[in-house]
PDB file of N, CA and C in Angstrom:
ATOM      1  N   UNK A   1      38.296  25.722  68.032  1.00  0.00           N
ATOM      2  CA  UNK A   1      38.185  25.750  66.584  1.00  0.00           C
ATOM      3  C   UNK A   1      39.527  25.431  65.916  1.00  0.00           C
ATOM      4  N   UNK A   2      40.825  25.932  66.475  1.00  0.00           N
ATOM      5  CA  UNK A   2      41.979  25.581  65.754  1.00  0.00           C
ATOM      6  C   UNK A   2      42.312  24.304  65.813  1.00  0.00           C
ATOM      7  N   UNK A   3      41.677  23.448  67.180  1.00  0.00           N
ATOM      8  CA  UNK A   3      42.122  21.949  67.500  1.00  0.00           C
ATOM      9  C   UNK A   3      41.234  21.089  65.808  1.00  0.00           C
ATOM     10  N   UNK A   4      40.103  21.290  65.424  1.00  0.00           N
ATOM     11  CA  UNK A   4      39.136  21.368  64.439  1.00  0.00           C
ATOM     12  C   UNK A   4      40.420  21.150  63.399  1.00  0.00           C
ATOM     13  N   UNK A   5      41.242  22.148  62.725  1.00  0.00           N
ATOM     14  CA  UNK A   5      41.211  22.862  61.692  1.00  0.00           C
ATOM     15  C   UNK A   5      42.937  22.221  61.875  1.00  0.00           C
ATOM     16  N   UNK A   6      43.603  22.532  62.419  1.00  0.00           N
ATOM     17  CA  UNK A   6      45.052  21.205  62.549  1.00  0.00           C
ATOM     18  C   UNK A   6      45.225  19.675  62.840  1.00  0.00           C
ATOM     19  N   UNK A   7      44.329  19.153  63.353  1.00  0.00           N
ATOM     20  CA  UNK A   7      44.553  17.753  63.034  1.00  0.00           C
ATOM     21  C   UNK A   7      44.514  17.140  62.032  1.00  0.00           C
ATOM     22  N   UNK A   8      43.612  17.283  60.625  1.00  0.00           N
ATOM     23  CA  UNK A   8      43.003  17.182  59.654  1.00  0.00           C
ATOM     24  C   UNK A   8      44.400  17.736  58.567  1.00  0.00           C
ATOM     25  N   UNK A   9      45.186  18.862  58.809  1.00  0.00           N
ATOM     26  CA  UNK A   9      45.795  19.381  58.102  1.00  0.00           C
ATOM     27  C   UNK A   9      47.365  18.324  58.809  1.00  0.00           C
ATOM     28  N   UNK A  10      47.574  17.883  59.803  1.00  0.00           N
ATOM     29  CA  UNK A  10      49.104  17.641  60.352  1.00  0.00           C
ATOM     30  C   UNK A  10      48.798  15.909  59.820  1.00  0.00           C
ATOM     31  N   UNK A  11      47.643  15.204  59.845  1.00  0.00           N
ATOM     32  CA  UNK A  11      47.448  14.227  58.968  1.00  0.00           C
ATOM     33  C   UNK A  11      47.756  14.011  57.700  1.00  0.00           C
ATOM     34  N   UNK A  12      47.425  15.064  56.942  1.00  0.00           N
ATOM     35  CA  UNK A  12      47.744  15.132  55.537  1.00  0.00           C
ATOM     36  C   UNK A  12      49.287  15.587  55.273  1.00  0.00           C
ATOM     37  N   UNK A  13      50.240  16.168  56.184  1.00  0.00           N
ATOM     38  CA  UNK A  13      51.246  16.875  55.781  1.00  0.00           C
ATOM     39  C   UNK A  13      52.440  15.133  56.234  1.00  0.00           C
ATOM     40  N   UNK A  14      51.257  14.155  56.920  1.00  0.00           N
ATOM     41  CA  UNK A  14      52.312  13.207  57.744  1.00  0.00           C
ATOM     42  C   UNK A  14      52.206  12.030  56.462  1.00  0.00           C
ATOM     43  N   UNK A  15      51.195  11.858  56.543  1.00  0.00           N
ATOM     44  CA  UNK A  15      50.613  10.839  54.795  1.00  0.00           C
ATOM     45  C   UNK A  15      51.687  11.414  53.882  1.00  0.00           C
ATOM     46  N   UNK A  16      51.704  12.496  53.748  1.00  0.00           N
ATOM     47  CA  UNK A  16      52.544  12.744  52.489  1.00  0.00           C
ATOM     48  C   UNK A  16      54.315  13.024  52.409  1.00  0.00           C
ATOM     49  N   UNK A  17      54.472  12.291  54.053  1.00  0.00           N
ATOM     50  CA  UNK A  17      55.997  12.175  54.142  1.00  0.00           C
ATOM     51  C   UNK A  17      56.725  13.600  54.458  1.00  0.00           C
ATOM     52  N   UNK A  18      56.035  14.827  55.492  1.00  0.00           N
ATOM     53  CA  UNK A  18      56.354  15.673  56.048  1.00  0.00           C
ATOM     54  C   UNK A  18      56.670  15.654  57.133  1.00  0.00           C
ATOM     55  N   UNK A  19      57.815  16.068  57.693  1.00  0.00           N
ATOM     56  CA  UNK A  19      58.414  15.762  59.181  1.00  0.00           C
ATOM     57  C   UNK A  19      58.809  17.105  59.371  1.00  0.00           C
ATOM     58  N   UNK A  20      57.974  17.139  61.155  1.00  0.00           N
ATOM     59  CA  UNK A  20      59.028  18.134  61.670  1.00  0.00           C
ATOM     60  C   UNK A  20      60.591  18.505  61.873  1.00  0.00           C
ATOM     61  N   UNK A  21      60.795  19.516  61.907  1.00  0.00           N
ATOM     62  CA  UNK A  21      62.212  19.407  61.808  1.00  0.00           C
ATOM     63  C   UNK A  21      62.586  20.449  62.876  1.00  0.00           C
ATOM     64  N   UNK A  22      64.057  20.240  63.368  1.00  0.00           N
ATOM     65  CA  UNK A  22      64.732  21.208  64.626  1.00  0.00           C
ATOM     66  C   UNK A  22      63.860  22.474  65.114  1.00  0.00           C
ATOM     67  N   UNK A  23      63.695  23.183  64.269  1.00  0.00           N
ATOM     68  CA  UNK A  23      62.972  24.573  63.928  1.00  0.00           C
ATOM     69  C   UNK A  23      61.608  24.570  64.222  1.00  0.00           C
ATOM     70  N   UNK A  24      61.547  23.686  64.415  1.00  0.00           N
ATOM     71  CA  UNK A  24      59.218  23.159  64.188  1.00  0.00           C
ATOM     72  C   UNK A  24      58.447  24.025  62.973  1.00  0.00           C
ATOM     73  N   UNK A  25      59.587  23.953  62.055  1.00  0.00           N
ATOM     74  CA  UNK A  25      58.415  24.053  60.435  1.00  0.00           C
ATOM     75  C   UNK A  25      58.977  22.736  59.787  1.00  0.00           C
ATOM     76  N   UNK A  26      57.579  22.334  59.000  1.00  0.00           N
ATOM     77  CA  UNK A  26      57.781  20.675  58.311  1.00  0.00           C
ATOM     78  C   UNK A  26      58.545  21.083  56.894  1.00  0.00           C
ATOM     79  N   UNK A  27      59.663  19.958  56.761  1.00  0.00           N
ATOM     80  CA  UNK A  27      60.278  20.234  55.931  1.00  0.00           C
ATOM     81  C   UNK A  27      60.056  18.720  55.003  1.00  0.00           C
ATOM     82  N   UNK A  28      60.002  18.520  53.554  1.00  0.00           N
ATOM     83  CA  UNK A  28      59.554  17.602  52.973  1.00  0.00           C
ATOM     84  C   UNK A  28      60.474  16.532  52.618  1.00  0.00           C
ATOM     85  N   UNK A  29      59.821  15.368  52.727  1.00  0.00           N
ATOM     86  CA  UNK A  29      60.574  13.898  53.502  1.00  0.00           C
ATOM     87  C   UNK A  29      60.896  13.755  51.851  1.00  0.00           C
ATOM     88  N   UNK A  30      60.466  11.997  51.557  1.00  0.00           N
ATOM     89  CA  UNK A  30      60.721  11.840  50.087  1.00  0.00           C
ATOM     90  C   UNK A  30      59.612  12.319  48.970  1.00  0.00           C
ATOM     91  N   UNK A  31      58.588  12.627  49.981  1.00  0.00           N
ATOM     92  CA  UNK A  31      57.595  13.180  48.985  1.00  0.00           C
ATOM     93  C   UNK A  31      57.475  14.360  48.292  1.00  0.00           C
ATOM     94  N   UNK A  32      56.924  15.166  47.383  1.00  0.00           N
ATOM     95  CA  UNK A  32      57.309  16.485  46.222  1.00  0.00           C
ATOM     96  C   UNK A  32      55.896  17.372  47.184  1.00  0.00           C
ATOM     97  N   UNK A  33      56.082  18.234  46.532  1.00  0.00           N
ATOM     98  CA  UNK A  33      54.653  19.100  46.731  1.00  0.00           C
ATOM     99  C   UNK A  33      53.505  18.513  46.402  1.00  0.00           C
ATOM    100  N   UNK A  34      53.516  18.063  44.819  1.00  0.00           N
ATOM    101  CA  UNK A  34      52.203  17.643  44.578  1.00  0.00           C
ATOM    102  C   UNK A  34      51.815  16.742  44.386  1.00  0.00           C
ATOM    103  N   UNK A  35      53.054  15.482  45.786  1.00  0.00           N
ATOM    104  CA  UNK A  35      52.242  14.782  46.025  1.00  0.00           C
ATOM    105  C   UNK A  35      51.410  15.201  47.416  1.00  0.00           C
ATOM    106  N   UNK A  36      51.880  16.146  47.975  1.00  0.00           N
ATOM    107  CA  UNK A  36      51.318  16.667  48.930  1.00  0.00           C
ATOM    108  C   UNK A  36      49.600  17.332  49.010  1.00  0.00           C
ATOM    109  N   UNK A  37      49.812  18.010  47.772  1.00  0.00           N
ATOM    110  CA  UNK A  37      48.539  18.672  47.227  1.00  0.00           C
ATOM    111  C   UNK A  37      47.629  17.603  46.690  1.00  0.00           C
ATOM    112  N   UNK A  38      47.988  16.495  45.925  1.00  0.00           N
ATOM    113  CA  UNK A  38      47.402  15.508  45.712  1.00  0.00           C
ATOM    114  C   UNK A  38      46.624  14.744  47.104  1.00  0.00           C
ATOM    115  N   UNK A  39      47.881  14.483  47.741  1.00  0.00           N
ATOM    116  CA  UNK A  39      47.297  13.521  48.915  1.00  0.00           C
ATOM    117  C   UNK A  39      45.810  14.653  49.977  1.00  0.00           C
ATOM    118  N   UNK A  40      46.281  15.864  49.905  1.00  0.00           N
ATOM    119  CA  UNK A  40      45.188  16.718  51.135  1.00  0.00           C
ATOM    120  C   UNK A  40      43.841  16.237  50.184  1.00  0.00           C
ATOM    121  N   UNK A  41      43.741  16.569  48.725  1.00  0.00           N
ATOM    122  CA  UNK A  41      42.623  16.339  48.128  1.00  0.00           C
ATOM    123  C   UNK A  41      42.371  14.680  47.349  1.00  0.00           C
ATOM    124  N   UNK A  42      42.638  14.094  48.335  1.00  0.00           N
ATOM    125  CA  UNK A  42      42.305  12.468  47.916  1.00  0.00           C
ATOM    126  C   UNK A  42      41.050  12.553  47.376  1.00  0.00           C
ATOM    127  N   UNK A  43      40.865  11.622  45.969  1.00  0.00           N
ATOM    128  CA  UNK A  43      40.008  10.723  45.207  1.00  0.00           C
ATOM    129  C   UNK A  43      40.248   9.470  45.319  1.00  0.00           C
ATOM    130  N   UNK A  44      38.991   8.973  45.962  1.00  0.00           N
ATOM    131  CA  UNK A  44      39.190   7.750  46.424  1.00  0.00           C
ATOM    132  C   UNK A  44      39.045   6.899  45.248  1.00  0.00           C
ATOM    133  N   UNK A  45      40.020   5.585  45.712  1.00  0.00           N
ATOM    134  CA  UNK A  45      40.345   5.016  44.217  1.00  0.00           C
ATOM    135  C   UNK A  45      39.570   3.051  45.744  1.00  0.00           C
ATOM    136  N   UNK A  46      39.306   2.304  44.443  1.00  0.00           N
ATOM    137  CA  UNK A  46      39.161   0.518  45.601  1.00  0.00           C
ATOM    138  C   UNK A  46      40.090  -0.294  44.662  1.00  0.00           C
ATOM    139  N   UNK A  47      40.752  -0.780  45.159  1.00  0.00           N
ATOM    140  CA  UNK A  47      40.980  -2.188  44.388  1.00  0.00           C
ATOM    141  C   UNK A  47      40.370  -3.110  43.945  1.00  0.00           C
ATOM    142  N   UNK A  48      40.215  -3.569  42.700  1.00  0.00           N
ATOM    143  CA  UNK A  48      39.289  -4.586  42.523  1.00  0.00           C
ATOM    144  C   UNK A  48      40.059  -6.381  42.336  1.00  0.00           C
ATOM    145  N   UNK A  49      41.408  -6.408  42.984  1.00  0.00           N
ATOM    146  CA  UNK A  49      41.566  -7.262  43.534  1.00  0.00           C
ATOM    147  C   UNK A  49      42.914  -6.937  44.254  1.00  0.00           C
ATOM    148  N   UNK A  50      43.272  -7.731  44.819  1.00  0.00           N
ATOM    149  CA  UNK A  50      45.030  -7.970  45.675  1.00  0.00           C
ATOM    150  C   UNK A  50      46.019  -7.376  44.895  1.00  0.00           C
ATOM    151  N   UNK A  51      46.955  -6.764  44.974  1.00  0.00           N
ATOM    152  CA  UNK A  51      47.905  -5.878  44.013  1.00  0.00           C
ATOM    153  C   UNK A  51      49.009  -5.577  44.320  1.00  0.00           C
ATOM    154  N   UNK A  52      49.971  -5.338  43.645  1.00  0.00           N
ATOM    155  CA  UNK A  52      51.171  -5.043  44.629  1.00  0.00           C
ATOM    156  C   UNK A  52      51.445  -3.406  44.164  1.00  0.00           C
ATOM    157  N   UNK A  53      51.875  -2.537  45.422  1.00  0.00           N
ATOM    158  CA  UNK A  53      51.820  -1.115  45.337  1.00  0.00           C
ATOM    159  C   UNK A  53      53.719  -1.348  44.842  1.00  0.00           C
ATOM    160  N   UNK A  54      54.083  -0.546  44.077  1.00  0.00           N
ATOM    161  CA  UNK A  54      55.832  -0.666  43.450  1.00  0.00           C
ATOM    162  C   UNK A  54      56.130   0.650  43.305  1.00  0.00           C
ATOM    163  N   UNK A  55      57.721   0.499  43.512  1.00  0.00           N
ATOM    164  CA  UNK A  55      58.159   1.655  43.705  1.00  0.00           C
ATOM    165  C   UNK A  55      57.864   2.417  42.355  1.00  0.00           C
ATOM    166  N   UNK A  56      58.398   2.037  41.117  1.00  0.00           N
ATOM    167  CA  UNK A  56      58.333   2.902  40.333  1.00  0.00           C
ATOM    168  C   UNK A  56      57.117   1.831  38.622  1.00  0.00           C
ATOM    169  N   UNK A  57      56.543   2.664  37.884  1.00  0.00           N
ATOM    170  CA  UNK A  57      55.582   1.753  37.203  1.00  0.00           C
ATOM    171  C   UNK A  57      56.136   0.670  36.178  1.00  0.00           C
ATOM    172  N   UNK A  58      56.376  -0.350  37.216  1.00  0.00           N
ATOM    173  CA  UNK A  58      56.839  -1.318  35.961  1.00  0.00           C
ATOM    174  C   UNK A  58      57.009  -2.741  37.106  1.00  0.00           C
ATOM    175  N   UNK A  59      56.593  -3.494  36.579  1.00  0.00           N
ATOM    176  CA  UNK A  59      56.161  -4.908  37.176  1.00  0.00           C
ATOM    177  C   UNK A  59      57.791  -5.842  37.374  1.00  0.00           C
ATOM    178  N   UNK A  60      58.901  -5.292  37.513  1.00  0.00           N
ATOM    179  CA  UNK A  60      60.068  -5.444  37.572  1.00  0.00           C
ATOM    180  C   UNK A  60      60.322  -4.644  38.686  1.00  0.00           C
ATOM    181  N   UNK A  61      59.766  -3.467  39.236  1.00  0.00           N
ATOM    182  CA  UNK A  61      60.026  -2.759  40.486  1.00  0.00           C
ATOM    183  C   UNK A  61      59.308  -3.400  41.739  1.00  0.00           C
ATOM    184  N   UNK A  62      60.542  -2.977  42.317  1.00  0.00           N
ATOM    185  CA  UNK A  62      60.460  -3.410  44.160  1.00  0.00           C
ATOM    186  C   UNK A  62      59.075  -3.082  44.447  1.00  0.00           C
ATOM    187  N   UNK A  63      57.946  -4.356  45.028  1.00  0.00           N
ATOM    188  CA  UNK A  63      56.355  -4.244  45.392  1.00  0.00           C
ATOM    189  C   UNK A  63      56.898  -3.525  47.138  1.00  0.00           C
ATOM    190  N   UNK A  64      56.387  -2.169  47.372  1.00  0.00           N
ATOM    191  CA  UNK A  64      56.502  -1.962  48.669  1.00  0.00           C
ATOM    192  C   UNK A  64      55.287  -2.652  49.673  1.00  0.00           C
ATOM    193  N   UNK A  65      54.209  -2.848  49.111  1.00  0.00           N
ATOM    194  CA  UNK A  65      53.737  -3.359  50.073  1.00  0.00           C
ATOM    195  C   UNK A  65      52.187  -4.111  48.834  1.00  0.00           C
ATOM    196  N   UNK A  66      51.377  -4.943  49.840  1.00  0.00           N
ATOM    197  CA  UNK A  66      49.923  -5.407  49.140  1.00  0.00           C
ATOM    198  C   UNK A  66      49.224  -4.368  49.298  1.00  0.00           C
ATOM    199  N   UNK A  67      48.124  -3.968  47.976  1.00  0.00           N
ATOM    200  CA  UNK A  67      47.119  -2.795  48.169  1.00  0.00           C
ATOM    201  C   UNK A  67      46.050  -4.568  48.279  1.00  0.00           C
ATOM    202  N   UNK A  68      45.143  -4.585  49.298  1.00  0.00           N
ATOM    203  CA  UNK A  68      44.229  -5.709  49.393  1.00  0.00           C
ATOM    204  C   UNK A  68      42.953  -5.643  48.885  1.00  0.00           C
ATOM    205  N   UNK A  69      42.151  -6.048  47.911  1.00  0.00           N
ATOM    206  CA  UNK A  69      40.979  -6.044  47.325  1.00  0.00           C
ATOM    207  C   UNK A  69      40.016  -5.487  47.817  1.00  0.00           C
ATOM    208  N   UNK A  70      39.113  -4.693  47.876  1.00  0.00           N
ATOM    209  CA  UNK A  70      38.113  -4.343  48.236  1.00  0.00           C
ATOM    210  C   UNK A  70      38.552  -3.094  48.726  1.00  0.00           C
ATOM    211  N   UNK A  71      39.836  -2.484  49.495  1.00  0.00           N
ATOM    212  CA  UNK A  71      40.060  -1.520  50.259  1.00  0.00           C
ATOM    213  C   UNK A  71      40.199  -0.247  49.636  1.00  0.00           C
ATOM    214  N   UNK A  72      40.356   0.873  50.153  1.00  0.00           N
ATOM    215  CA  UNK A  72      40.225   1.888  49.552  1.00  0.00           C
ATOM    216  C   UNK A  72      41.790   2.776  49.555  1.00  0.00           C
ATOM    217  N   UNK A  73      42.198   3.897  48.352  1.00  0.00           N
ATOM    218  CA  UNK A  73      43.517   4.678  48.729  1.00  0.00           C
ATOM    219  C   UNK A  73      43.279   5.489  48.168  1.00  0.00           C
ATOM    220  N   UNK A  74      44.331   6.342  48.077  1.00  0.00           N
ATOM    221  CA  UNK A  74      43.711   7.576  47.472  1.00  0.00           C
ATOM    222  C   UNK A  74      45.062   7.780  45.654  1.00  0.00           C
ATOM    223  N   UNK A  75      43.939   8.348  44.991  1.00  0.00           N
ATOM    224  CA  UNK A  75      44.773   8.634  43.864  1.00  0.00           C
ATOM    225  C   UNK A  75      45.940   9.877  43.488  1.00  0.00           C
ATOM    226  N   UNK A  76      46.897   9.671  42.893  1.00  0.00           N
ATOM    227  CA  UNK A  76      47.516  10.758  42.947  1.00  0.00           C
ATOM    228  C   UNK A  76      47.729  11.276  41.449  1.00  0.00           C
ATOM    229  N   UNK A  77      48.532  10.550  40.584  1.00  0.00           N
ATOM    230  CA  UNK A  77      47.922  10.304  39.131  1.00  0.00           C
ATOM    231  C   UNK A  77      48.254   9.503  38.446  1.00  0.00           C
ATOM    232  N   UNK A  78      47.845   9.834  37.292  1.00  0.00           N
ATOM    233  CA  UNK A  78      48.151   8.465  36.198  1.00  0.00           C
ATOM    234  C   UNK A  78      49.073   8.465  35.730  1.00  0.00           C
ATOM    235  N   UNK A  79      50.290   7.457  35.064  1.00  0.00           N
ATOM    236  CA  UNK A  79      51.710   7.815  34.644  1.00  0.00           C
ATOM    237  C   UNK A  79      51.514   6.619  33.197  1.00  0.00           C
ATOM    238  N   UNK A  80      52.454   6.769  32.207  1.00  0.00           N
ATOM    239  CA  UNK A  80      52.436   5.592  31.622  1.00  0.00           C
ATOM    240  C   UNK A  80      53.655   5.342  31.416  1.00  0.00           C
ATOM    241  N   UNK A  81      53.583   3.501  31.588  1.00  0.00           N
ATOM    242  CA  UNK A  81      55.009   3.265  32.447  1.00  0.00           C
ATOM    243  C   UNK A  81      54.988   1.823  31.697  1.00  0.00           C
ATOM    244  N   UNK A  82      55.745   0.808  32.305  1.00  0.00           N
ATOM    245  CA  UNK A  82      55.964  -0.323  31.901  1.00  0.00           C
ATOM    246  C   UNK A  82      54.376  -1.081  31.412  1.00  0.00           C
ATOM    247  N   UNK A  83      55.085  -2.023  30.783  1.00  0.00           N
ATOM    248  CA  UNK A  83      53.974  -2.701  29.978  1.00  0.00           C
ATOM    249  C   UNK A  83      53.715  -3.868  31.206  1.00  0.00           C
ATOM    250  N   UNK A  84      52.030  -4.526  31.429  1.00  0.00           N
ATOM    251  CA  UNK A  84      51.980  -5.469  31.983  1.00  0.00           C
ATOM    252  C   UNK A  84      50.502  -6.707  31.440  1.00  0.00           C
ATOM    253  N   UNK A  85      50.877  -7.881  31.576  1.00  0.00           N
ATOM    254  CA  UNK A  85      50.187  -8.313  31.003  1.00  0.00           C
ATOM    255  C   UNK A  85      49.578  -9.564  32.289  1.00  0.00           C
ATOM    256  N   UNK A  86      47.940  -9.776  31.757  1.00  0.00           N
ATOM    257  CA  UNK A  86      47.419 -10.535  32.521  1.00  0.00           C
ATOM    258  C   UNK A  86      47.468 -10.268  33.630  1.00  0.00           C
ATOM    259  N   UNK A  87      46.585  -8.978  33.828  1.00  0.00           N
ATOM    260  CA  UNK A  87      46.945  -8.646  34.583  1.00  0.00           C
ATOM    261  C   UNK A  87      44.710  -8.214  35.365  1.00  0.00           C
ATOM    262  N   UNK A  88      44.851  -8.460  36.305  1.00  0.00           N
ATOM    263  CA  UNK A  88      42.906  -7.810  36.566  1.00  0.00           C
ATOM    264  C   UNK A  88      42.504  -8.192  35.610  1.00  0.00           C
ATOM    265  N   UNK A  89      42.546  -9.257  34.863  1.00  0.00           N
ATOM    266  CA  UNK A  89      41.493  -9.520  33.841  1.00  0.00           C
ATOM    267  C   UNK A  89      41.890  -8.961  32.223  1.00  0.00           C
ATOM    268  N   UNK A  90      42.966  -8.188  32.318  1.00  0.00           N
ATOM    269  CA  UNK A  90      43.343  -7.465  30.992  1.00  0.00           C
ATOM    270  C   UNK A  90      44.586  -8.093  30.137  1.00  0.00           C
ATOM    271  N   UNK A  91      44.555  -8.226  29.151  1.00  0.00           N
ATOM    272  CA  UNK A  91      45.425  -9.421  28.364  1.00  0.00           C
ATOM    273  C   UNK A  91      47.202  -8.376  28.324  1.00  0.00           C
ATOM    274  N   UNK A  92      46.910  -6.901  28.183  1.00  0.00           N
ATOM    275  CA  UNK A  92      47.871  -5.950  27.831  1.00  0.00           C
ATOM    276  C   UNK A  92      47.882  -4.950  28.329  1.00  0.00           C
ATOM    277  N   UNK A  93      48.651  -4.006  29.138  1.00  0.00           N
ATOM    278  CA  UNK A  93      48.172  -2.524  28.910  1.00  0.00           C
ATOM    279  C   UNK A  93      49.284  -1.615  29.526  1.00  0.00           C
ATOM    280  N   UNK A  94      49.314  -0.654  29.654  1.00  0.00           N
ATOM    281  CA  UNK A  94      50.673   0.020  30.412  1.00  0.00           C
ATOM    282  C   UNK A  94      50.460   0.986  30.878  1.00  0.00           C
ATOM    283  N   UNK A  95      49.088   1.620  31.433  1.00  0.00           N
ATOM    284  CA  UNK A  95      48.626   2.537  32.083  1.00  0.00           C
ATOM    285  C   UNK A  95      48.854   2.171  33.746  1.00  0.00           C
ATOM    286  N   UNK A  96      49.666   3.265  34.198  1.00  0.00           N
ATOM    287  CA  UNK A  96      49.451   2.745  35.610  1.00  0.00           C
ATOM    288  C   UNK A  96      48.657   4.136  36.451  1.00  0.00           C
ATOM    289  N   UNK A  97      48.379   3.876  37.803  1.00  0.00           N
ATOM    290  CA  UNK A  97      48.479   5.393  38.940  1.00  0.00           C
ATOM    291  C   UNK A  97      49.181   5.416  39.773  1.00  0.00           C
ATOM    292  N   UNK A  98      49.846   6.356  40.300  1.00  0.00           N
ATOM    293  CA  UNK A  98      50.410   6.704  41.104  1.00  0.00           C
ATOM    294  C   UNK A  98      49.204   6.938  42.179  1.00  0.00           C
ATOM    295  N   UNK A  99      49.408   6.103  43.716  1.00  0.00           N
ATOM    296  CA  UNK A  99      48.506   5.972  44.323  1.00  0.00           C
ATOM    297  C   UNK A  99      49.262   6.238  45.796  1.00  0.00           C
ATOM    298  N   UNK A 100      48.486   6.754  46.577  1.00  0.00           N
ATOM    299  CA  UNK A 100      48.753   6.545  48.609  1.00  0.00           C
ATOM    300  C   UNK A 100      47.933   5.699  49.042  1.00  0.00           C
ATOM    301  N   UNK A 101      48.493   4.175  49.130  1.00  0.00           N
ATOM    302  CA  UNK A 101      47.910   3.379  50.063  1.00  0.00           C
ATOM    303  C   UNK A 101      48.320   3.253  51.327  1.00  0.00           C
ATOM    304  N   UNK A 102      47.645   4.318  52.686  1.00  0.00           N
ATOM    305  CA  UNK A 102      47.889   3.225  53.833  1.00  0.00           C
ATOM    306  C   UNK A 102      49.070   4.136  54.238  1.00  0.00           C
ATOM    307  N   UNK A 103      49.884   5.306  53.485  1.00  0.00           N
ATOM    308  CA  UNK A 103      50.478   6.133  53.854  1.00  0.00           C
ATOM    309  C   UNK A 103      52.005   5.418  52.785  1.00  0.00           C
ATOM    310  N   UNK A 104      52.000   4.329  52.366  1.00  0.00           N
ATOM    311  CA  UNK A 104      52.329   4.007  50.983  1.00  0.00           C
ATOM    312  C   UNK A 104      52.168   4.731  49.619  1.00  0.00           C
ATOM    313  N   UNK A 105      53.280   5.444  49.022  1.00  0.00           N
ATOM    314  CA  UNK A 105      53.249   6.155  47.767  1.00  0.00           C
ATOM    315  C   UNK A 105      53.969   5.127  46.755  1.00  0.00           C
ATOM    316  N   UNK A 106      53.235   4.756  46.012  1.00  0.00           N
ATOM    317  CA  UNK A 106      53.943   3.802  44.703  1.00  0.00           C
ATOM    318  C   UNK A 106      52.791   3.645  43.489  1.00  0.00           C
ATOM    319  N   UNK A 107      53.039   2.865  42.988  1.00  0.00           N
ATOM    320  CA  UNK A 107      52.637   2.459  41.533  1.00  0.00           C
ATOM    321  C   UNK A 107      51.620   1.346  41.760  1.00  0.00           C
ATOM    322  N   UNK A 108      50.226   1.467  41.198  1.00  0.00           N
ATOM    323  CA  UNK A 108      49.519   0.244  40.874  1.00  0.00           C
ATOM    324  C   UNK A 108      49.286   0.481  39.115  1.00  0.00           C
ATOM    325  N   UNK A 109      48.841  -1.311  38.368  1.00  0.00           N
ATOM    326  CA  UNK A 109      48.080  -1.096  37.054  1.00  0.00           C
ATOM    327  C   UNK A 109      46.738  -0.250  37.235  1.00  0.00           C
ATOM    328  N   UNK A 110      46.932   0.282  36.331  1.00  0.00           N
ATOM    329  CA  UNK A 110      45.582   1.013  36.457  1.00  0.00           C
ATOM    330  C   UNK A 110      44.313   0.201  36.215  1.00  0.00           C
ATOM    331  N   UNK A 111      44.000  -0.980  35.658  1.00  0.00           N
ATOM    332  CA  UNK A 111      42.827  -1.805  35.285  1.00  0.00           C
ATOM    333  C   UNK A 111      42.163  -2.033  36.483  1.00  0.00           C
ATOM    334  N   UNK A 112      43.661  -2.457  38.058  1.00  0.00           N
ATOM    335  CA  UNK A 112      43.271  -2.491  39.099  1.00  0.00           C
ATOM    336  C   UNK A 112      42.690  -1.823  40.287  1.00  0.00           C
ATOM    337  N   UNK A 113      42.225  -1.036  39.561  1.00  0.00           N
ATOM    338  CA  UNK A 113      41.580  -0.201  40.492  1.00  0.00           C
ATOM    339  C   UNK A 113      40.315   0.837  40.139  1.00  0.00           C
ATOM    340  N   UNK A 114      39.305   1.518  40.585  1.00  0.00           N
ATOM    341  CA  UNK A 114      38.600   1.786  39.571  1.00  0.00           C
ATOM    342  C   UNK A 114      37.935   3.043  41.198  1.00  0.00           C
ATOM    343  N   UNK A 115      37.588   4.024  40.382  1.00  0.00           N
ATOM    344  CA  UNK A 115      37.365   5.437  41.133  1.00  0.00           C
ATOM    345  C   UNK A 115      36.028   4.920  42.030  1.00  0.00           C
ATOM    346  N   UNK A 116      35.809   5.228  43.723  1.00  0.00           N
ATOM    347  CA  UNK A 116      34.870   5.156  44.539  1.00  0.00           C
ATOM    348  C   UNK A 116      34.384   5.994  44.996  1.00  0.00           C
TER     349      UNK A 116
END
């Protein structure tokens, strides 16, 4: 039953940038608490096309990696951040989320993506 009940939990503590440390208690990488608490209770978010995940919300920040159309990540929250335009079909807007793609924590527009 404990094999059950820790894999599920050492997954979520690794997604959210928790590393063991000397001592063997996890001590927290670049990630906060709640992105931690966020990431155990993922809402699954899809892309509704190709996107770039960025460090911080603004279309001038470093893309860490492609979130790819159709796929799924999980949400963490919404921030409002740089302005972007033409963007998924939307002429304006500056809503972004803070998202975990893929074990990736960064920034998508929010137009791009829509709750699954």
């Amino acid at each position: 039953m404990k094999k059950l009940l820790i894999a599920p939990l050492a997954a979520a503590l690794a997604l959210a940038g928790f590393v063991p440390s000397a001592s063997g208690t996890a001590t927290a990488g670049s990630g906060d608490i709640a992105t931690v608490a966020a990431t155990a209770s993922c809402k699954s978010l899809t892309a509704l096309s190709t996107v770039h995940v960025r460090k911080s919300a603004s279309t001038k920040s470093t893309s860490l990696r492609l979130w790819y159309k159709g796929t799924k990540g999980c949400d963490i929250k919404g921030v409002d951040g740089g302005s972007y335009k033409n963007t998924c079909g939307i002429d304006s807007y500056h809503y972004w989320r803070k998202v975990n793609y893929r074990g990736t924590v960064g920034y998508v527009p929010n137009v791009c993506v829509k709750y699954s």
